[in-house]
N, C-alpha and C. Protein backbone atom coordinates (compact mmCIF):
# COMPACT_ATOMS: atom_id res chain seq x y z
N UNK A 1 4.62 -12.41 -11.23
CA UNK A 1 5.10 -12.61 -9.89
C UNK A 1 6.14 -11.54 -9.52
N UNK A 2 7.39 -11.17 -10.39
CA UNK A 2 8.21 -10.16 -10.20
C UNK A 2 7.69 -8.91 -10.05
N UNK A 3 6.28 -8.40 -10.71
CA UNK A 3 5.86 -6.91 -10.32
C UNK A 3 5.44 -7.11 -9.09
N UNK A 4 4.29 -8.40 -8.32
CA UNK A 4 3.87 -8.13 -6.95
C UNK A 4 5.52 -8.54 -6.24
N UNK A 5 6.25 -8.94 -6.33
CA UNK A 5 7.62 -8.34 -5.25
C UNK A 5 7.70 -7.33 -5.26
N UNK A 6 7.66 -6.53 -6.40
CA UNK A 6 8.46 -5.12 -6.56
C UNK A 6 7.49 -4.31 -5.82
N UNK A 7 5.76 -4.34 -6.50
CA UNK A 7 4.91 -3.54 -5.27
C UNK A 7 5.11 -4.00 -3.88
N UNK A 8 5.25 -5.53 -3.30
CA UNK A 8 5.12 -5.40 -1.69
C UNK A 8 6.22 -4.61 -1.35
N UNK A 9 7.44 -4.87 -2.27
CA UNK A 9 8.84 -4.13 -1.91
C UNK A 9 8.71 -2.54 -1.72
N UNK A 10 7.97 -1.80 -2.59
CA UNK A 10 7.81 -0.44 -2.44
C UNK A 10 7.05 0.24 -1.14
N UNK A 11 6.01 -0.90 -1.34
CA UNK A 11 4.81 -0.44 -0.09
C UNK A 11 5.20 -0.70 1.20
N UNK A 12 6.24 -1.76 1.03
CA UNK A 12 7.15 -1.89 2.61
C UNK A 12 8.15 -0.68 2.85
N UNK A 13 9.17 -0.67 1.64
CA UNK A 13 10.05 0.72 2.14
C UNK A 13 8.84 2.08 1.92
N UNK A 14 8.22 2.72 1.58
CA UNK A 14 6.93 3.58 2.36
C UNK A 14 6.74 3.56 3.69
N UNK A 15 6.14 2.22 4.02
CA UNK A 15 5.32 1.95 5.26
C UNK A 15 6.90 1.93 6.06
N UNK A 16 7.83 1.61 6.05
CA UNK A 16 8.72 1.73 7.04
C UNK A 16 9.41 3.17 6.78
N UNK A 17 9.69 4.01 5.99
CA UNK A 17 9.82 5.47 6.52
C UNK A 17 8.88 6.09 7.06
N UNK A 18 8.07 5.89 6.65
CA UNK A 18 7.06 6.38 7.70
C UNK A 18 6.96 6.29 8.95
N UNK A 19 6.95 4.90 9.29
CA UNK A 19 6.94 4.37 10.69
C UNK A 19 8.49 4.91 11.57
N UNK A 20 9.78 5.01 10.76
CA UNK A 20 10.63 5.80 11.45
C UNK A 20 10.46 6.75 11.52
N UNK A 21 9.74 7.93 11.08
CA UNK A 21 9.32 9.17 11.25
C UNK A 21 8.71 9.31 12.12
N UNK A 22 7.96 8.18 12.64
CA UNK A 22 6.73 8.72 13.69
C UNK A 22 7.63 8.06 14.68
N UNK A 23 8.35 7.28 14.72
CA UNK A 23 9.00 6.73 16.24
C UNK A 23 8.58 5.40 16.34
N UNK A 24 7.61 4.63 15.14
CA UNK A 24 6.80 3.26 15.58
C UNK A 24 7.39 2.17 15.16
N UNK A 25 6.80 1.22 15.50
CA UNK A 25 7.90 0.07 15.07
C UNK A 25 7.77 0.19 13.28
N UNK A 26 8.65 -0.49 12.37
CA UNK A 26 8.93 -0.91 11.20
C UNK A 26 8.16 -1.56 10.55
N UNK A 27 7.27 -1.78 9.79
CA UNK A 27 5.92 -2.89 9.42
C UNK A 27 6.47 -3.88 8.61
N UNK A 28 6.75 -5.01 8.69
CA UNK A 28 7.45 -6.10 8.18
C UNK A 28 6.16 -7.27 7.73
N UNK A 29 7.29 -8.45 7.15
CA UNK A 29 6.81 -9.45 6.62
C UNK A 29 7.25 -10.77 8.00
N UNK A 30 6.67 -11.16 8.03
CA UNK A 30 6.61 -12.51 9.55
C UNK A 30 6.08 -13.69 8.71
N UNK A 31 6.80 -14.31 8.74
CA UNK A 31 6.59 -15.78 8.24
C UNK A 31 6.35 -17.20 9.73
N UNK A 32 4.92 -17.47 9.26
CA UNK A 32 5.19 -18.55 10.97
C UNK A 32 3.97 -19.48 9.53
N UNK A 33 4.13 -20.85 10.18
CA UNK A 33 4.09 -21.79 9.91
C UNK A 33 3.79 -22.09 8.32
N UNK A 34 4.69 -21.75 7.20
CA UNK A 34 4.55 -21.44 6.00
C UNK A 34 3.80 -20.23 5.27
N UNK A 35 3.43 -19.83 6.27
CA UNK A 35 2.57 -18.59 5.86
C UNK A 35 3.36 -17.03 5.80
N UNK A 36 2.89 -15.77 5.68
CA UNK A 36 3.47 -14.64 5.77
C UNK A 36 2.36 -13.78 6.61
N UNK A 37 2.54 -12.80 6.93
CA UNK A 37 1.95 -12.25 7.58
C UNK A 37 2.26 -11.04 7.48
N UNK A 38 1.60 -9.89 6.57
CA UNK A 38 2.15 -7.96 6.81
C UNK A 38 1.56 -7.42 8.28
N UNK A 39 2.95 -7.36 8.70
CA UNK A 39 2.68 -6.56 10.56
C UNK A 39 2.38 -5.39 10.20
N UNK A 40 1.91 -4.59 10.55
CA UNK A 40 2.26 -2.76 10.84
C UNK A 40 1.02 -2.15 12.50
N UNK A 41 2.02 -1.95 13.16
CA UNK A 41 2.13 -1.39 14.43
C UNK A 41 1.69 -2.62 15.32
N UNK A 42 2.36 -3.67 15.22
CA UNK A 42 2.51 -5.07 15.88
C UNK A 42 1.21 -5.65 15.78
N UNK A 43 0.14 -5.30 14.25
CA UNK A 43 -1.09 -6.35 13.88
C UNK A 43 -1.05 -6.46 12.86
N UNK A 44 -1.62 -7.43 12.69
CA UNK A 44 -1.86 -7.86 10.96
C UNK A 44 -2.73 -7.11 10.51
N UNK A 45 -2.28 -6.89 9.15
CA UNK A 45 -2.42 -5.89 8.28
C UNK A 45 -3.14 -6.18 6.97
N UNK A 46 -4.60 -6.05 6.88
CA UNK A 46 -5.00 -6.65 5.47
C UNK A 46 -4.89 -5.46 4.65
N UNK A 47 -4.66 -5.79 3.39
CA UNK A 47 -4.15 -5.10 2.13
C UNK A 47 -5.58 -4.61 1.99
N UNK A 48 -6.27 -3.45 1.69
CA UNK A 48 -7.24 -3.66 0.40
C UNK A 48 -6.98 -2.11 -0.67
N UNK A 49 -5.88 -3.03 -1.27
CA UNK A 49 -5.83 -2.69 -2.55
C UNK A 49 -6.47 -2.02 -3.77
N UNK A 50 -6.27 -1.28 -4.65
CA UNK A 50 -6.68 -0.65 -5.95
C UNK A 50 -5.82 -0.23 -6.40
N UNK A 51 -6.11 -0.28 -7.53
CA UNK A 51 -5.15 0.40 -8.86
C UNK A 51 -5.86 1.60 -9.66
N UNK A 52 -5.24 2.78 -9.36
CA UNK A 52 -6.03 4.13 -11.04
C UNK A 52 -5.22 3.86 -11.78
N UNK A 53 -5.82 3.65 -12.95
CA UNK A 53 -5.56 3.00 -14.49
C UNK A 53 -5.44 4.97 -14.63
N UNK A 54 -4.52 4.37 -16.06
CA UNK A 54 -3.15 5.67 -16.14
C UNK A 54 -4.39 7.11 -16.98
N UNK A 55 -5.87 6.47 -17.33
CA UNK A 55 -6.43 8.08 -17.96
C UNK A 55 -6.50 8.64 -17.06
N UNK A 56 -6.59 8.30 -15.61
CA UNK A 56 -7.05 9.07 -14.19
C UNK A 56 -5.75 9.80 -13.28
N UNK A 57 -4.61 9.52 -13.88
CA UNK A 57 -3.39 9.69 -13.43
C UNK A 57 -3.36 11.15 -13.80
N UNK A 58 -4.11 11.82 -14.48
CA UNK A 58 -3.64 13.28 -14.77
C UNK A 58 -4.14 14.28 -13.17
N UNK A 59 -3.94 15.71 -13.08
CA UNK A 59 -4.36 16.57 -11.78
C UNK A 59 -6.21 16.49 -12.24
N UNK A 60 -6.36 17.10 -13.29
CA UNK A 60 -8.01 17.07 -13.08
C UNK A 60 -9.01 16.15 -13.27
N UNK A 61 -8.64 14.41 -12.95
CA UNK A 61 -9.08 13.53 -12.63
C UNK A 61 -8.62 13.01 -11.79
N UNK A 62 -7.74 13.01 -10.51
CA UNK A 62 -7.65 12.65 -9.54
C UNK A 62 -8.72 12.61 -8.93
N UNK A 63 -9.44 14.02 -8.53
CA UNK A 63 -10.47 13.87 -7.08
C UNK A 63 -11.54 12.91 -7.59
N UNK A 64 -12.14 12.41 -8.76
CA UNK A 64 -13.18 11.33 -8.92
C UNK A 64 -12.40 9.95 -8.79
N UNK A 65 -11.39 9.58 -8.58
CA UNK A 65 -11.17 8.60 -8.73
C UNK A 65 -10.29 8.60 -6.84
N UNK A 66 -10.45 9.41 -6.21
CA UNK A 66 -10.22 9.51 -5.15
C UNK A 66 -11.51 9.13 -4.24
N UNK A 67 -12.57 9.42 -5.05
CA UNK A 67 -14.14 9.41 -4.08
C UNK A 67 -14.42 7.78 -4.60
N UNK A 68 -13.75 7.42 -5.97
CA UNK A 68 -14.43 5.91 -5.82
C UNK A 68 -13.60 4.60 -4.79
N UNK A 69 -11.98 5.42 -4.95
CA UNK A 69 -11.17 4.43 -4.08
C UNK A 69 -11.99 4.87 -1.85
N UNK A 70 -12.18 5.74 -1.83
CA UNK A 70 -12.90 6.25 -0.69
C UNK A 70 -14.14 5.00 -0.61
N UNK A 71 -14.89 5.54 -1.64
CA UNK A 71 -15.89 4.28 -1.16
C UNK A 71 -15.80 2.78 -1.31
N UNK A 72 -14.46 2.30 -1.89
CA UNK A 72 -13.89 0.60 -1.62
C UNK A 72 -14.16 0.46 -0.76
N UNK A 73 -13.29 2.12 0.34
CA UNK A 73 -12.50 1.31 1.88
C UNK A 73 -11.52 0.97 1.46
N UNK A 74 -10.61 1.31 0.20
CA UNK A 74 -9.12 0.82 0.08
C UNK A 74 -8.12 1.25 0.54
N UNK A 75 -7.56 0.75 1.76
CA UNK A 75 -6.00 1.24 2.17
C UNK A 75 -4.83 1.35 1.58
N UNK A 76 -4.62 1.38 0.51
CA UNK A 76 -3.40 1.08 -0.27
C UNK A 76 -3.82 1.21 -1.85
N UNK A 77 -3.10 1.99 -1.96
CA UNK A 77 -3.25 2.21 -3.44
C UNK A 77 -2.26 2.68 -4.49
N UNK A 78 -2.28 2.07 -5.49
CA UNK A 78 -1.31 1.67 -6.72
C UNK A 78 -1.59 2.90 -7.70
N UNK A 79 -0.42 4.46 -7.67
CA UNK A 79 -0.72 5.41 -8.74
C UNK A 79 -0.01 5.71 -9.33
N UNK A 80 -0.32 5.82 -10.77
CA UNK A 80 0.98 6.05 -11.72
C UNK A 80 1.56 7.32 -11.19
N UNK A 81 2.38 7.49 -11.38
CA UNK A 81 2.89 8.76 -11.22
C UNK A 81 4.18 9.13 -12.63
N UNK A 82 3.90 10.19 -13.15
CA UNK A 82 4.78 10.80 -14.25
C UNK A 82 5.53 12.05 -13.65
């Protein structure tokens, strides 16, 4: 449970420098009737997620593992970085 805080936590401060860079609103968390809700540019925001597992984390395996997250359709994505 403590690592998915720490990822929504990261992917929120991202998504909100960004959004001050461009001038747009802030993409937040909205809580209405027990629920949560990720805003970004005043709509809800579905996650779709992936993770590159750390053999793909090097420069000359990036671009294959760039063409498989491409064909998810994943908006968001989890990369090691060294």
């Amino acid at each position: 449970m403590f690592h998915r805080i720490m990822r929504l936590s990261l992917i929120l401060t991202g998504a909100a420098g960004l959004a001050l860079a461009q001038g747009k609103p802030i993409p937040q968390l909205v809580k209405s009737g027990g629920r949560y809700t990720f805003v970004v540019d005043g709509k809800p925001f579905l996650i779709l997620g992936a993770q590159v597992n750390n053999p793909n984390a090097f420069p000359d395996l990036m671009e294959p593992a760039w063409l498989k997250l491409k064909a998810m359709h994943a908006n968001t994505i989890e990369y090691p970085v060294y």
